[in-house]
N, C-alpha and C. Protein backbone atom coordinates (compact mmCIF):
# COMPACT_ATOMS: atom_id res chain seq x y z
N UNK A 1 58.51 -9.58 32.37
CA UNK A 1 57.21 -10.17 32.16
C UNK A 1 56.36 -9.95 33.42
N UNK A 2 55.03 -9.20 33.57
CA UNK A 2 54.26 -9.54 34.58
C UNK A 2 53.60 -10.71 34.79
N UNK A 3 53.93 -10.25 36.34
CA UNK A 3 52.70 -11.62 36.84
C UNK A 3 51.07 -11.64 36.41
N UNK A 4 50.98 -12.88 36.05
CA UNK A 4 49.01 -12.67 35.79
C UNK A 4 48.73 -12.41 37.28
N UNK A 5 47.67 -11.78 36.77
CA UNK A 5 46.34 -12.07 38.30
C UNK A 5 45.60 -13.18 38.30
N UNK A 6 45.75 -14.37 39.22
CA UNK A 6 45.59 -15.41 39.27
C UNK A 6 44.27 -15.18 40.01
N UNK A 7 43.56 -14.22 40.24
CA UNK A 7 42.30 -14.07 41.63
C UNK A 7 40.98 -14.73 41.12
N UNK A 8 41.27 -14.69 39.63
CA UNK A 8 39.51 -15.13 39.47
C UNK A 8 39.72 -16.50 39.41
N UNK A 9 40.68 -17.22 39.52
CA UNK A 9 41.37 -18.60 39.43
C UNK A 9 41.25 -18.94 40.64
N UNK A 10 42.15 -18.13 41.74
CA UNK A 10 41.85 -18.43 43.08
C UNK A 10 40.48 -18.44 43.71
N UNK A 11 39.25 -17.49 43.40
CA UNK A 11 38.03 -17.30 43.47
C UNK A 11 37.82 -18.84 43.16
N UNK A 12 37.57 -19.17 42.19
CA UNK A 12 37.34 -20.69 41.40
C UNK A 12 37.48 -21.74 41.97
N UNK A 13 38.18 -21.59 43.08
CA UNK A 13 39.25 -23.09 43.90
C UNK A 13 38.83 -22.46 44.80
N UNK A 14 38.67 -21.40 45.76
CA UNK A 14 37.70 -21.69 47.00
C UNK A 14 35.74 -21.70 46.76
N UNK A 15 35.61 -21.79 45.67
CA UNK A 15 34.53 -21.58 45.18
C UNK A 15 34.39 -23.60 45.64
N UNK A 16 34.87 -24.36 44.66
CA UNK A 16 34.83 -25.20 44.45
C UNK A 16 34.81 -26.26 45.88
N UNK A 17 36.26 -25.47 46.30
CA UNK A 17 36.43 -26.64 47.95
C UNK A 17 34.85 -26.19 48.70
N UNK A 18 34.46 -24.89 48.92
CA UNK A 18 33.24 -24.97 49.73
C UNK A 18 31.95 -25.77 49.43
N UNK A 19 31.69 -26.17 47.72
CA UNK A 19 31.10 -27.24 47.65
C UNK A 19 31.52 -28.29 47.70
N UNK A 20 32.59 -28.81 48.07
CA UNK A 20 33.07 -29.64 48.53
C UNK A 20 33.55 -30.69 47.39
N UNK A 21 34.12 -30.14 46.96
CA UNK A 21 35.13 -30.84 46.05
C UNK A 21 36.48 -30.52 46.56
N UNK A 22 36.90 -31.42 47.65
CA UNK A 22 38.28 -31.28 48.16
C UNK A 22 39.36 -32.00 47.35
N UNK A 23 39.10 -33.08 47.02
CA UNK A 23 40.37 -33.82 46.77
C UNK A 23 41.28 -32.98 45.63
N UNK A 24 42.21 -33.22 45.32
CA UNK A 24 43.20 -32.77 44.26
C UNK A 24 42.77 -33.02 42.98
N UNK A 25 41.98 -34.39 42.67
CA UNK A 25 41.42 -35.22 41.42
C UNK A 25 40.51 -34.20 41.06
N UNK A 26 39.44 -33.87 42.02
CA UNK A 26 38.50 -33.26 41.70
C UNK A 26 38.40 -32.11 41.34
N UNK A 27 39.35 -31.08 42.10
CA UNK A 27 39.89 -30.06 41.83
C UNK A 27 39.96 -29.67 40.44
N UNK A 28 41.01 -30.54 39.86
CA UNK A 28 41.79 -30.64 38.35
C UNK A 28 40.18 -30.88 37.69
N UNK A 29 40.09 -31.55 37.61
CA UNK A 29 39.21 -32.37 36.52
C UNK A 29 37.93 -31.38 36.33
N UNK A 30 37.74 -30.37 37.77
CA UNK A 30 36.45 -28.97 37.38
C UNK A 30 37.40 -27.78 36.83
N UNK A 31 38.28 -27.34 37.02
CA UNK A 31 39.02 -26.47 37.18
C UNK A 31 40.01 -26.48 35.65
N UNK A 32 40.18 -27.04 35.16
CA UNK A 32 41.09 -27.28 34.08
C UNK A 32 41.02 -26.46 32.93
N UNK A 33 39.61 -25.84 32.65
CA UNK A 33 39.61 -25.22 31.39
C UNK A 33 40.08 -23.69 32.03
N UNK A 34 39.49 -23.26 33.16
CA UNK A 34 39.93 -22.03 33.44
C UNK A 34 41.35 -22.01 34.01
N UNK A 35 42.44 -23.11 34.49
CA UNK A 35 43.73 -22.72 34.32
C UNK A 35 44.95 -22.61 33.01
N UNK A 36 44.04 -23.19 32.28
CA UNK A 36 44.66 -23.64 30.71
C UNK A 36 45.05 -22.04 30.39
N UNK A 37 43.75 -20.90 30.83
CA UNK A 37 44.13 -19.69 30.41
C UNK A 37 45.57 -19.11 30.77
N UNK A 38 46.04 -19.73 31.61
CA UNK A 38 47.68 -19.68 32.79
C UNK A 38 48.62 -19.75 32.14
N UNK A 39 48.33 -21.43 30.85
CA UNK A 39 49.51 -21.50 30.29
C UNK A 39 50.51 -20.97 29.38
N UNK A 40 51.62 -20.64 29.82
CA UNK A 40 52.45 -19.71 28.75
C UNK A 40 52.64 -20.36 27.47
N UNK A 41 53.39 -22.00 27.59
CA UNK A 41 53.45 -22.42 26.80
C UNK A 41 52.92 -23.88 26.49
N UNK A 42 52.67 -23.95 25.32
CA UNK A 42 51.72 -25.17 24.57
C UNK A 42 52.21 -26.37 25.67
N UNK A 43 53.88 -26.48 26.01
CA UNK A 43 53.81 -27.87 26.88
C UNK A 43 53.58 -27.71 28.42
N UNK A 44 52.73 -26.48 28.72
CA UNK A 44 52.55 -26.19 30.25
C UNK A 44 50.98 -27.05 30.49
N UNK A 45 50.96 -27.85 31.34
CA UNK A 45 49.75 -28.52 32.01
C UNK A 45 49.18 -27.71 32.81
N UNK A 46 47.48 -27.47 32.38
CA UNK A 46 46.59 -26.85 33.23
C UNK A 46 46.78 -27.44 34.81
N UNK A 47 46.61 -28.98 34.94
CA UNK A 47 47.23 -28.77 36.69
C UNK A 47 48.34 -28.82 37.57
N UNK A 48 49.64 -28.23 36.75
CA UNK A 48 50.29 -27.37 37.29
C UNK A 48 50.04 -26.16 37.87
N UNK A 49 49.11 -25.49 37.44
CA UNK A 49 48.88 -24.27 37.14
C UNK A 49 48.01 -24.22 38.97
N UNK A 50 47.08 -25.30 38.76
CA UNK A 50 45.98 -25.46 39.87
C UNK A 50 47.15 -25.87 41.24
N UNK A 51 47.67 -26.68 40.71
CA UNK A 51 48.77 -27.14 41.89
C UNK A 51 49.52 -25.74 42.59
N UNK A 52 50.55 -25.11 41.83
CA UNK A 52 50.72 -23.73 42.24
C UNK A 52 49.95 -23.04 43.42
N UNK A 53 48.80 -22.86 42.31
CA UNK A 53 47.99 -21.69 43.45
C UNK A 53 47.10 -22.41 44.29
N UNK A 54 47.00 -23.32 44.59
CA UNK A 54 46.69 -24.56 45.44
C UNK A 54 47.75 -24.30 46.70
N UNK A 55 48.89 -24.14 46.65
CA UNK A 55 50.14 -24.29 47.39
C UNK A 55 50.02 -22.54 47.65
N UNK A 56 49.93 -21.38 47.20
CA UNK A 56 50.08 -20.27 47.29
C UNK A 56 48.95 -19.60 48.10
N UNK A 57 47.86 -20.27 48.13
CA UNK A 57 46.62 -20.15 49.04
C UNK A 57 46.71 -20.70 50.22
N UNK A 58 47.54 -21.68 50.61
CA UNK A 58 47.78 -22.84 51.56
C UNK A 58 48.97 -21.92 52.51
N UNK A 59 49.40 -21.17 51.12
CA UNK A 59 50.79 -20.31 52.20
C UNK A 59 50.01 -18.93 53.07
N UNK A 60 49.30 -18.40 52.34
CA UNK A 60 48.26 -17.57 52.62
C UNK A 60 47.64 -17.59 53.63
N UNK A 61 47.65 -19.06 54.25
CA UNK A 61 46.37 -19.10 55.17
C UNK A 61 45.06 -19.11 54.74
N UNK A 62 44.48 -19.32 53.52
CA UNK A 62 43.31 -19.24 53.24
C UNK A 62 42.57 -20.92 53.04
N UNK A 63 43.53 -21.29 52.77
CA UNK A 63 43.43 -23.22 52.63
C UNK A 63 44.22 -23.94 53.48
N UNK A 64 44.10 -25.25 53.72
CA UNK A 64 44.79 -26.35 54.31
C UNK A 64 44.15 -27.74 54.18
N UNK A 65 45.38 -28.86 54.52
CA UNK A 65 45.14 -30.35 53.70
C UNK A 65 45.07 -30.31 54.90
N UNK A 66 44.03 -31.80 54.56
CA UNK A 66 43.76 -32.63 55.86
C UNK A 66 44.13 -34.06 54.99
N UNK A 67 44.42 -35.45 55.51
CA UNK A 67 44.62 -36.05 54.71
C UNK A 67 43.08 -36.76 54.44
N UNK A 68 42.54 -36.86 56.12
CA UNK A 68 41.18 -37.66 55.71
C UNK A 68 40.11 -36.85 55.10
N UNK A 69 40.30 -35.52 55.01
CA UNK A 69 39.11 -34.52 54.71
C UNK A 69 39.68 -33.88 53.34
N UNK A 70 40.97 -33.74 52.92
CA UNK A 70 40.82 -33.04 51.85
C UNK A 70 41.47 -32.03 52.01
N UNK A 71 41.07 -30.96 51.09
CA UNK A 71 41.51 -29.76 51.06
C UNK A 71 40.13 -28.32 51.38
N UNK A 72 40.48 -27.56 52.14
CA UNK A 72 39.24 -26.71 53.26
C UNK A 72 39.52 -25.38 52.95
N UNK A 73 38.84 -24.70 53.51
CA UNK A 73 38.86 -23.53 53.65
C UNK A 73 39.62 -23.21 55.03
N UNK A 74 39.80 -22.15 55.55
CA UNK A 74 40.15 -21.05 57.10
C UNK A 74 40.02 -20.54 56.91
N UNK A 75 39.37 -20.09 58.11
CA UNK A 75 39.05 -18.41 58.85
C UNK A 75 40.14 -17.47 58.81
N UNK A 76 39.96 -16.54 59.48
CA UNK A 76 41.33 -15.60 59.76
C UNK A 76 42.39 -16.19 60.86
N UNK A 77 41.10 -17.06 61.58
CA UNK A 77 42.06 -17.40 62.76
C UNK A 77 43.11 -18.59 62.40
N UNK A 78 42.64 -19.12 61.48
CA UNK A 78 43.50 -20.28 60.94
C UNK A 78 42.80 -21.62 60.91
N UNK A 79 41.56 -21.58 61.22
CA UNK A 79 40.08 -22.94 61.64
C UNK A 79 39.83 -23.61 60.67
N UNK A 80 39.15 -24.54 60.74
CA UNK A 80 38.63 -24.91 59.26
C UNK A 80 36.80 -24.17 59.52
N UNK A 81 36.92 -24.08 58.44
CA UNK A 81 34.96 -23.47 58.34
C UNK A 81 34.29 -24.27 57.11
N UNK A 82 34.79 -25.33 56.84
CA UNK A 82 34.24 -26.18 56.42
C UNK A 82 34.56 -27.67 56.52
């Protein structure tokens, strides 16, 4: 089975944190119809899906939690830029 391309998903979720919808709640609750496309099967939850690549961007270096701020963007260098 191939992997989907999750990019226009990932696009979507740094789209979102730069207007500043950090929290996890918020995340889910904009984001939900376009991870639903993710699910393989009928009992898979769209924010699983967000959670994942939430965590896979975070490994990336492209995101990071703060607890009082949320969830951000980084630079290359590893900064927050928002």
């Amino acid at each position: 089975m191939a992997t989907p391309d999750y990019s226009s998903l990932d696009a979507e979720i740094l789209t979102q944190i730069a207007q500043s919808n950090r929290t996890y709640t918020a995340l889910v609750s904009r984001l939900e119809n376009e991870a639903k496309v993710f699910c393989t099967t009928p009992k898979q939850e769209p924010w699983r899906v967000i959670n994942r690549r939430l965590q896979a961007l975070r490994k990336k270096g492209q995101i990071g939690f703060n607890t009082k701020l949320g969830w951000r963007r980084r630079n290359t260098a590893g900064e927050y830029i928002d």
